[in-house]
Protein backbone atom coordinates (compact mmCIF):
# COMPACT_ATOMS: atom_id res chain seq x y z
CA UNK A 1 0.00 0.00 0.00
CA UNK A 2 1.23 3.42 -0.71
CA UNK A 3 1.37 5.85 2.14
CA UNK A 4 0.31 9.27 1.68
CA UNK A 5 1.68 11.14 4.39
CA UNK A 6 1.81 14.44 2.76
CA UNK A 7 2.81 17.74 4.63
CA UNK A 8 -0.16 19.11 6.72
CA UNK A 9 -0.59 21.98 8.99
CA UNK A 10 -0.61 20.78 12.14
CA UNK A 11 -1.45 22.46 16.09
CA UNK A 12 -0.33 21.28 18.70
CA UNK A 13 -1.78 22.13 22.35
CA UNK A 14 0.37 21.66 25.48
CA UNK A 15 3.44 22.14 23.21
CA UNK A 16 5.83 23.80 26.09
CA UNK A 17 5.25 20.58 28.33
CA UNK A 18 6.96 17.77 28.92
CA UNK A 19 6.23 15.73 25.81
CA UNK A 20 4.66 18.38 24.04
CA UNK A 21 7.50 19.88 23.22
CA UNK A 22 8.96 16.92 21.42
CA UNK A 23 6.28 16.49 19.02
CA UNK A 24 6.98 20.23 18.00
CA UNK A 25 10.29 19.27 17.37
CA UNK A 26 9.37 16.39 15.54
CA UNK A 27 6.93 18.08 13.18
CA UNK A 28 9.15 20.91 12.34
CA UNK A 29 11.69 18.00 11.71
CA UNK A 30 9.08 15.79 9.33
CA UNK A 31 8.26 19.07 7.16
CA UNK A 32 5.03 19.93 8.68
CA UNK A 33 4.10 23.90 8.86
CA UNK A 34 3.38 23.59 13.18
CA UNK A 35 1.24 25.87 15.96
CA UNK A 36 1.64 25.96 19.36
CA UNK A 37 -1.55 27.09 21.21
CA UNK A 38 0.13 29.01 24.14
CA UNK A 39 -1.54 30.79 27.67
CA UNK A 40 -0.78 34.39 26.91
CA UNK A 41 0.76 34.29 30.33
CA UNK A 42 2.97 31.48 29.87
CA UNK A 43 6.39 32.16 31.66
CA UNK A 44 8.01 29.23 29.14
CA UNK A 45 9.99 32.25 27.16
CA UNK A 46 12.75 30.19 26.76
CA UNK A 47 10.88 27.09 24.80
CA UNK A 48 8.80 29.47 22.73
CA UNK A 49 11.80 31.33 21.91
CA UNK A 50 12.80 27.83 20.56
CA UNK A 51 10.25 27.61 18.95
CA UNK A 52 9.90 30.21 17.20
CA UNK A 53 13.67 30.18 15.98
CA UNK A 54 12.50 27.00 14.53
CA UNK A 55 9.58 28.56 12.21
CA UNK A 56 6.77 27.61 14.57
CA UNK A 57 3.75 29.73 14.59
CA UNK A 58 2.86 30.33 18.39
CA UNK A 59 -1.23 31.19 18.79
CA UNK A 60 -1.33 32.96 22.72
CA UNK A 61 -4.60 31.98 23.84
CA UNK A 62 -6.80 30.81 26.64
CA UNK A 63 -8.42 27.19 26.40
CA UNK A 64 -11.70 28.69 27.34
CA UNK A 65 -11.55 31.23 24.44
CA UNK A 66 -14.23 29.67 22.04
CA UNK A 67 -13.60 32.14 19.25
CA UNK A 68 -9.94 31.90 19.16
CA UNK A 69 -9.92 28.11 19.68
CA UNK A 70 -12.25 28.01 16.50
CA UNK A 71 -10.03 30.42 14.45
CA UNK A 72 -6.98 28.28 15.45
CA UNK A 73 -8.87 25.33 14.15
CA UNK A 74 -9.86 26.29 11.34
CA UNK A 75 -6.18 27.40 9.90
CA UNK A 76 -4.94 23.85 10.21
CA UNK A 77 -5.11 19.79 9.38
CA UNK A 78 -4.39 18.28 12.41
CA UNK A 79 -4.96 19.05 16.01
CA UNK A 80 -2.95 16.79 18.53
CA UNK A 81 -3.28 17.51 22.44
CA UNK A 82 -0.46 16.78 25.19
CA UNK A 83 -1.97 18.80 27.93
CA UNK A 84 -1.43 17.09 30.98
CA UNK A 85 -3.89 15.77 33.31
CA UNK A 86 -5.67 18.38 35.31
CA UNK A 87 -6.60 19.41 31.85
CA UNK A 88 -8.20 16.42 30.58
CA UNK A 89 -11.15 17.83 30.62
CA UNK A 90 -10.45 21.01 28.74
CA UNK A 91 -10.33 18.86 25.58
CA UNK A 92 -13.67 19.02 25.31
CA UNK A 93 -13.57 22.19 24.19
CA UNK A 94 -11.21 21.71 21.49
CA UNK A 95 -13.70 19.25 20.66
CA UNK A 96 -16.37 21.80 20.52
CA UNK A 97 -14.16 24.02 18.32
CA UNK A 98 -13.38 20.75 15.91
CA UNK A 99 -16.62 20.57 15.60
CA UNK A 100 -17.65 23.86 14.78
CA UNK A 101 -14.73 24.13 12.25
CA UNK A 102 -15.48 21.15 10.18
CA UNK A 103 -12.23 20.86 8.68
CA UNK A 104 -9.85 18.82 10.77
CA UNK A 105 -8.64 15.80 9.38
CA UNK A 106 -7.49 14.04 12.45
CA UNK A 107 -7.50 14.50 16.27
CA UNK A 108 -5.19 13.13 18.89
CA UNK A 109 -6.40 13.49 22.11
CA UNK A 110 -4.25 13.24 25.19
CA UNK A 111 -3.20 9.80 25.50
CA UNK A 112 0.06 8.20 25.14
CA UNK A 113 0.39 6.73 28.42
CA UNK A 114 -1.04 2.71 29.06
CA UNK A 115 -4.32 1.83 26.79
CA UNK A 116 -6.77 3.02 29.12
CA UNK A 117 -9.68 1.10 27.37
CA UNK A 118 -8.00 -2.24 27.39
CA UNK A 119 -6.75 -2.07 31.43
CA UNK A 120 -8.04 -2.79 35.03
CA UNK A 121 -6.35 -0.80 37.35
CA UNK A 122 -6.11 0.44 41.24
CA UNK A 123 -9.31 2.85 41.63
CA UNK A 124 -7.00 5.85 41.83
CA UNK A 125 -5.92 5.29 38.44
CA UNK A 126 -9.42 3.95 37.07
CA UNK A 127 -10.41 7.62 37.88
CA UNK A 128 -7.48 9.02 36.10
CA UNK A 129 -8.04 6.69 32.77
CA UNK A 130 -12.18 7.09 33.05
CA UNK A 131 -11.44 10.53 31.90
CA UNK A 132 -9.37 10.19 29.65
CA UNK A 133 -12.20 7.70 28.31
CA UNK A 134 -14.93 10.05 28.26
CA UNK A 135 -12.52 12.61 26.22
CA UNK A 136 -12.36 9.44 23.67
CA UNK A 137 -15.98 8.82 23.89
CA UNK A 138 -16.74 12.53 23.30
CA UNK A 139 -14.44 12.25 19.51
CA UNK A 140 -16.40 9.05 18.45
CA UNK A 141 -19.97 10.47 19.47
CA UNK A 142 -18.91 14.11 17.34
CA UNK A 143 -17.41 11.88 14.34
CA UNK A 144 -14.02 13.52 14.21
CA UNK A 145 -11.51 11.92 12.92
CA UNK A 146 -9.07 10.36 15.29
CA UNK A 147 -5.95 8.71 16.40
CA UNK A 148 -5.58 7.09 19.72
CA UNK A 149 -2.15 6.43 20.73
CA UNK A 150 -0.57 4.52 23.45
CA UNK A 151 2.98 5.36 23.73
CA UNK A 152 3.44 3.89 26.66
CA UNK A 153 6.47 4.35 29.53
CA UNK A 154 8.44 7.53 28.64
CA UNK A 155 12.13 5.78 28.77
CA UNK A 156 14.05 8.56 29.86
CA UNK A 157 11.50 9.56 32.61
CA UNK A 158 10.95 5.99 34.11
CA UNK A 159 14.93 4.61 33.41
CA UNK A 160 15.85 7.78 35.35
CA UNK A 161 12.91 7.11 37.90
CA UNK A 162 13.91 4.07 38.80
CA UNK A 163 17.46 3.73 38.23
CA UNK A 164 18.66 6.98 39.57
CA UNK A 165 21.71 6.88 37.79
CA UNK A 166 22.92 10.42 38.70
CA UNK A 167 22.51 9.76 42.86
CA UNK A 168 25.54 6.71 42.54
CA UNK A 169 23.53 4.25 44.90
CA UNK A 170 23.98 0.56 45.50
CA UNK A 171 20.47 0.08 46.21
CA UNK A 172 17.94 0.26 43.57
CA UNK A 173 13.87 -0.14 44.68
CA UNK A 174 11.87 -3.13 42.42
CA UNK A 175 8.61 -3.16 43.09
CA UNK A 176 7.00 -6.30 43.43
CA UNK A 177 9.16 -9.47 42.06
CA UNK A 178 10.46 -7.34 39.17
CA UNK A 179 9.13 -9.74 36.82
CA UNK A 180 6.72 -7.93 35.29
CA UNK A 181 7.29 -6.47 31.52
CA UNK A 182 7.15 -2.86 30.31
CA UNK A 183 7.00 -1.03 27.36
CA UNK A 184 9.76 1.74 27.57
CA UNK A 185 9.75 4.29 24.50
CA UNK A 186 12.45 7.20 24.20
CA UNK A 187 10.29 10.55 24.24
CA UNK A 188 11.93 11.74 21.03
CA UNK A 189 10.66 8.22 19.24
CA UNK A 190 7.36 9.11 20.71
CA UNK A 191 7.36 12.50 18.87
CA UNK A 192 8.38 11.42 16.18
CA UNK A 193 6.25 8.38 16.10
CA UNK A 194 3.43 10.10 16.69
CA UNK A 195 3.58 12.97 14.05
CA UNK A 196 3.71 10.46 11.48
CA UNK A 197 0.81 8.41 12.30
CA UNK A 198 -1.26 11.70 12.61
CA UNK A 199 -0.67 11.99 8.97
CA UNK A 200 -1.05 8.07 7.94
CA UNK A 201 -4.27 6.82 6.87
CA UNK A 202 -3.73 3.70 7.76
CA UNK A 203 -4.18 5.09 11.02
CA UNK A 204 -6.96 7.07 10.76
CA UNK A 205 -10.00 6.54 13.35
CA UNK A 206 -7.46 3.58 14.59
CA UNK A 207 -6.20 2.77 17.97
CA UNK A 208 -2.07 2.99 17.72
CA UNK A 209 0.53 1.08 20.36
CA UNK A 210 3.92 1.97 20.79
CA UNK A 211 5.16 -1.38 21.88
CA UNK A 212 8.59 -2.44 19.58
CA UNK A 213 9.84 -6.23 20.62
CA UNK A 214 13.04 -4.57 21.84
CA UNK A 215 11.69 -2.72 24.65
CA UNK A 216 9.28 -4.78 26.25
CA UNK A 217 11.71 -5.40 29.61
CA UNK A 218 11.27 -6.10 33.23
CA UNK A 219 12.57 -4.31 35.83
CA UNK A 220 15.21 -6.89 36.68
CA UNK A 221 15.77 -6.95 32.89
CA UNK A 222 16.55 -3.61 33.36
CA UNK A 223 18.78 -3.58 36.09
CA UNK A 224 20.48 -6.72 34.87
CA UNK A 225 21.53 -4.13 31.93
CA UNK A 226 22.47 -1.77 34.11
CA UNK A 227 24.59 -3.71 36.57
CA UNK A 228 26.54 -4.90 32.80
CA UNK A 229 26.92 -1.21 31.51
CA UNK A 230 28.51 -0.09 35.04
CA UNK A 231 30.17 -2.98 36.25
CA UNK A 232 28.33 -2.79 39.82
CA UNK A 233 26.30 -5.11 41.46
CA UNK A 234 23.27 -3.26 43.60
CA UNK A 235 21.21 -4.30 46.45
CA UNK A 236 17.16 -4.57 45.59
CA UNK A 237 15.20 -3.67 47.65
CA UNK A 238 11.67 -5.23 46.89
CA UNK A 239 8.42 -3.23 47.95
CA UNK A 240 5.87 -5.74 48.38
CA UNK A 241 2.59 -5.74 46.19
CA UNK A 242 0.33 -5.32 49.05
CA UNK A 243 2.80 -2.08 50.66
CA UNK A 244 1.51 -0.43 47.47
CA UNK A 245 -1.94 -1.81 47.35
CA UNK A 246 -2.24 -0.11 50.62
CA UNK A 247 -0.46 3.22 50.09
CA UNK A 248 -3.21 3.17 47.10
CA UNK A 249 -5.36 3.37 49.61
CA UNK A 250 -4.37 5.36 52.31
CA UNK A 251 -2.82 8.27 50.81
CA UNK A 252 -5.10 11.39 49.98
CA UNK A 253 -5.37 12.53 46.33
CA UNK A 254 -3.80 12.77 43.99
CA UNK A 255 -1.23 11.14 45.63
CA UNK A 256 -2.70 8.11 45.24
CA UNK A 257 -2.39 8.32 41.81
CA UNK A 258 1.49 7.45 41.65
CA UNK A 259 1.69 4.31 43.44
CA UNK A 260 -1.38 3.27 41.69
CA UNK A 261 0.15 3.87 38.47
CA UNK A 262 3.19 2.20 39.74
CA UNK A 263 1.44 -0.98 40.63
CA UNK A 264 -0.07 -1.26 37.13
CA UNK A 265 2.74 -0.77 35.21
CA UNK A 266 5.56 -2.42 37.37
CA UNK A 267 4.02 -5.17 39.14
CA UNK A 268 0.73 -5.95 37.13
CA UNK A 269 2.02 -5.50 33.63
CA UNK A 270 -0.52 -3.60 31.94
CA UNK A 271 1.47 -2.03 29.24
CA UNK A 272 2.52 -5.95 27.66
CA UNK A 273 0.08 -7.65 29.64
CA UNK A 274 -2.97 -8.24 26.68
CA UNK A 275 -2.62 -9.36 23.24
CA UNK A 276 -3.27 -6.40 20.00
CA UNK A 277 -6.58 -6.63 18.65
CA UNK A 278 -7.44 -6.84 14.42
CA UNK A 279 -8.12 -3.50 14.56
CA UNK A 280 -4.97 -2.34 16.78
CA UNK A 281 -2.01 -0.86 14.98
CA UNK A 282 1.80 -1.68 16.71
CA UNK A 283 3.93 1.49 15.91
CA UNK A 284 6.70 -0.15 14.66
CA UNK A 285 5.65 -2.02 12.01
CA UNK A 286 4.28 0.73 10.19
CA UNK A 287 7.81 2.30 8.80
CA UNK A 288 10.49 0.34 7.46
CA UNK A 289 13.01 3.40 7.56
CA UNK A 290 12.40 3.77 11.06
CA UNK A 291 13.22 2.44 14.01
CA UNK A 292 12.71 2.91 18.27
CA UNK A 293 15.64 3.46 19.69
CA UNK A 294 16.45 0.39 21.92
CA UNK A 295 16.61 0.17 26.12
CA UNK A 296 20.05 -0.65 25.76
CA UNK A 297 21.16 2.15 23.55
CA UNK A 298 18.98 4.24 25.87
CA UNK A 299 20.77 2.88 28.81
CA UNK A 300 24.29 3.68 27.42
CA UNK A 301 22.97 7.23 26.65
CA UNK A 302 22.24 7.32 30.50
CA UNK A 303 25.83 6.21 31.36
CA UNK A 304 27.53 8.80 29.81
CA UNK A 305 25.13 11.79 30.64
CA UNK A 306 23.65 10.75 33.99
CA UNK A 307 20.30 13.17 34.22
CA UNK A 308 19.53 15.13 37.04
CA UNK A 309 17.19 13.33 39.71
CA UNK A 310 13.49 12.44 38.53
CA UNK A 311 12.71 14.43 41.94
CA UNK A 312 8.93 15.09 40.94
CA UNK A 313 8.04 11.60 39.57
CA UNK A 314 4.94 11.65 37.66
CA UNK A 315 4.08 15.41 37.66
């Protein structure tokens, strides 16, 4: 089949955040003209300044601006959203504004974590994912044309959480037995990933999952790769299942939220835990001249440049 992923304009909505700002990078990169909806406000003068050095076109707006949303809209493809979770819910009115534009040719709503309709979770995180759910619910009722992505573990973020290779330890925390797998993804794969299946049609109105073979690891896989790379042998230091199961339940929210998220993903699995459906689409099979960077090349990035502490894990 050919593949028609021609240049589109596309705008991108929580572009100065964490992962945001690596899909702009990776559309300017791919060709794409790119818009980055930005809080008049915003004190992140130093990534729009970026940004702008790059030829992006930053629209200063307010999320509850109906008009402007609309106008934004309307001058481009393909509307993907990063904004992060206390703003889940402010996607419905950039589904509103879709809507009332009529022109977009794909929407990608704020996803790329675990595949929130295919999961069972800790009730902390249930009530994270059901809204993300409802935000998907709200694109298939309005007929908008979508892509629903799970990217899965950010590598550098969760290698760094739970590694901590910049604090020179001999102890390193496993939750559970460390058996469990994960799907680990390098944030700049994930950008760039993701731009081109918003322009793919193979993807269109398609669930996508970021899960290569080469980065499906446990956590002792991990730290087996680890101890080889550095020549050091660490102490683990389990946390039992039911430690977490109970800090799930004891700790106010949203604090909850972390360990809960922890449990699914380190100790239940849930990011390799269920099998792709017909109508599921695995990332890397899509593009031959492309490839996900692998743990272990990730890991030997981490070697040389040790990153600062993940002090604020899951923010």
């Amino acid at each position: 089949m050919v593949v028609d992923n021609k240049i589109s304009k596309i705008l991108i909505f929580g572009g100065t955040g964490y992962l945001g700002k690596h899909l702009v990078r990776a559309s300017i990169k791919l060709g794409h003209p790119t818009y980055v909806y930005s809080r008049p406000d915003s004190n992140k003068t130093d990534i729009l300044d970026e940004f702008r050095s790059m030829g992006v076109t930053i629209i200063k707006g307010m999320i509850n601006d109906h008009e402007k949303l609309v106008m934004a809209v309307r001058n481009v493809d393909v509307v993907i959203s990063t904004l992060p979770y206390p703003q889940v819910f402010d996607q419905l009115k950039i589904v509103e504004a879709i809507k009332l534009a009529g022109n977009i040719k794909r929407f990608l709503p704020s996803d790329f974590g675990v595949e929130e309709d295919r999961v069972s979770v800790l009730p902390p995180f249930e009530a994270f994912l059901e809204k993300k759910r409802q935000i998907r619910r709200a694109i298939e009722e309005a007929r908008i044309p979508y892509t629903f992505i799970s990217a899965n573990c950010y590598a550098a973020y969760f290698i760094n959480y739970l590694l901590r290779p910049s604090e020179e330890k001999d102890e390193i925390t496993v939750y559970g037995s460390g058996e469990a797998k994960t799907v680990m993804n390098s944030e700049e794969d994930i950008g760039i990933y993701t731009i081109k299946v918003a322009t793919d049609p193979r993807t269109c109105n398609r669930i996508v999952i970021f899960r290569p073979p080469t980065n499906v690891v446990s956590q002792r896989d991990l730290i087996s790769l680890w101890e080889k790379k550095t020549g050091k042998t660490f102490k683990k230091i389990h946390i039992p299942e039911e430690e977490i199961v109970a800090l799930s339940q004891t700790l106010p929210d949203p604090d909850n939220i972390p360990v809960s998220i922890i449990h699914s993903v380190f100790i239940k699995g849930v990011t390799a835990n269920f099998d792709l459906k017909g109508d599921d689409v695995e990332a890397s099979s899509l593009y031959p001249d492309l490839r996900f960077s692998t743990v272990d090349e990730l890991l030997d990035v981490f070697r040389f440049n040790p990153p600062e502490p993940a002090a604020a894990a899951f923010e």
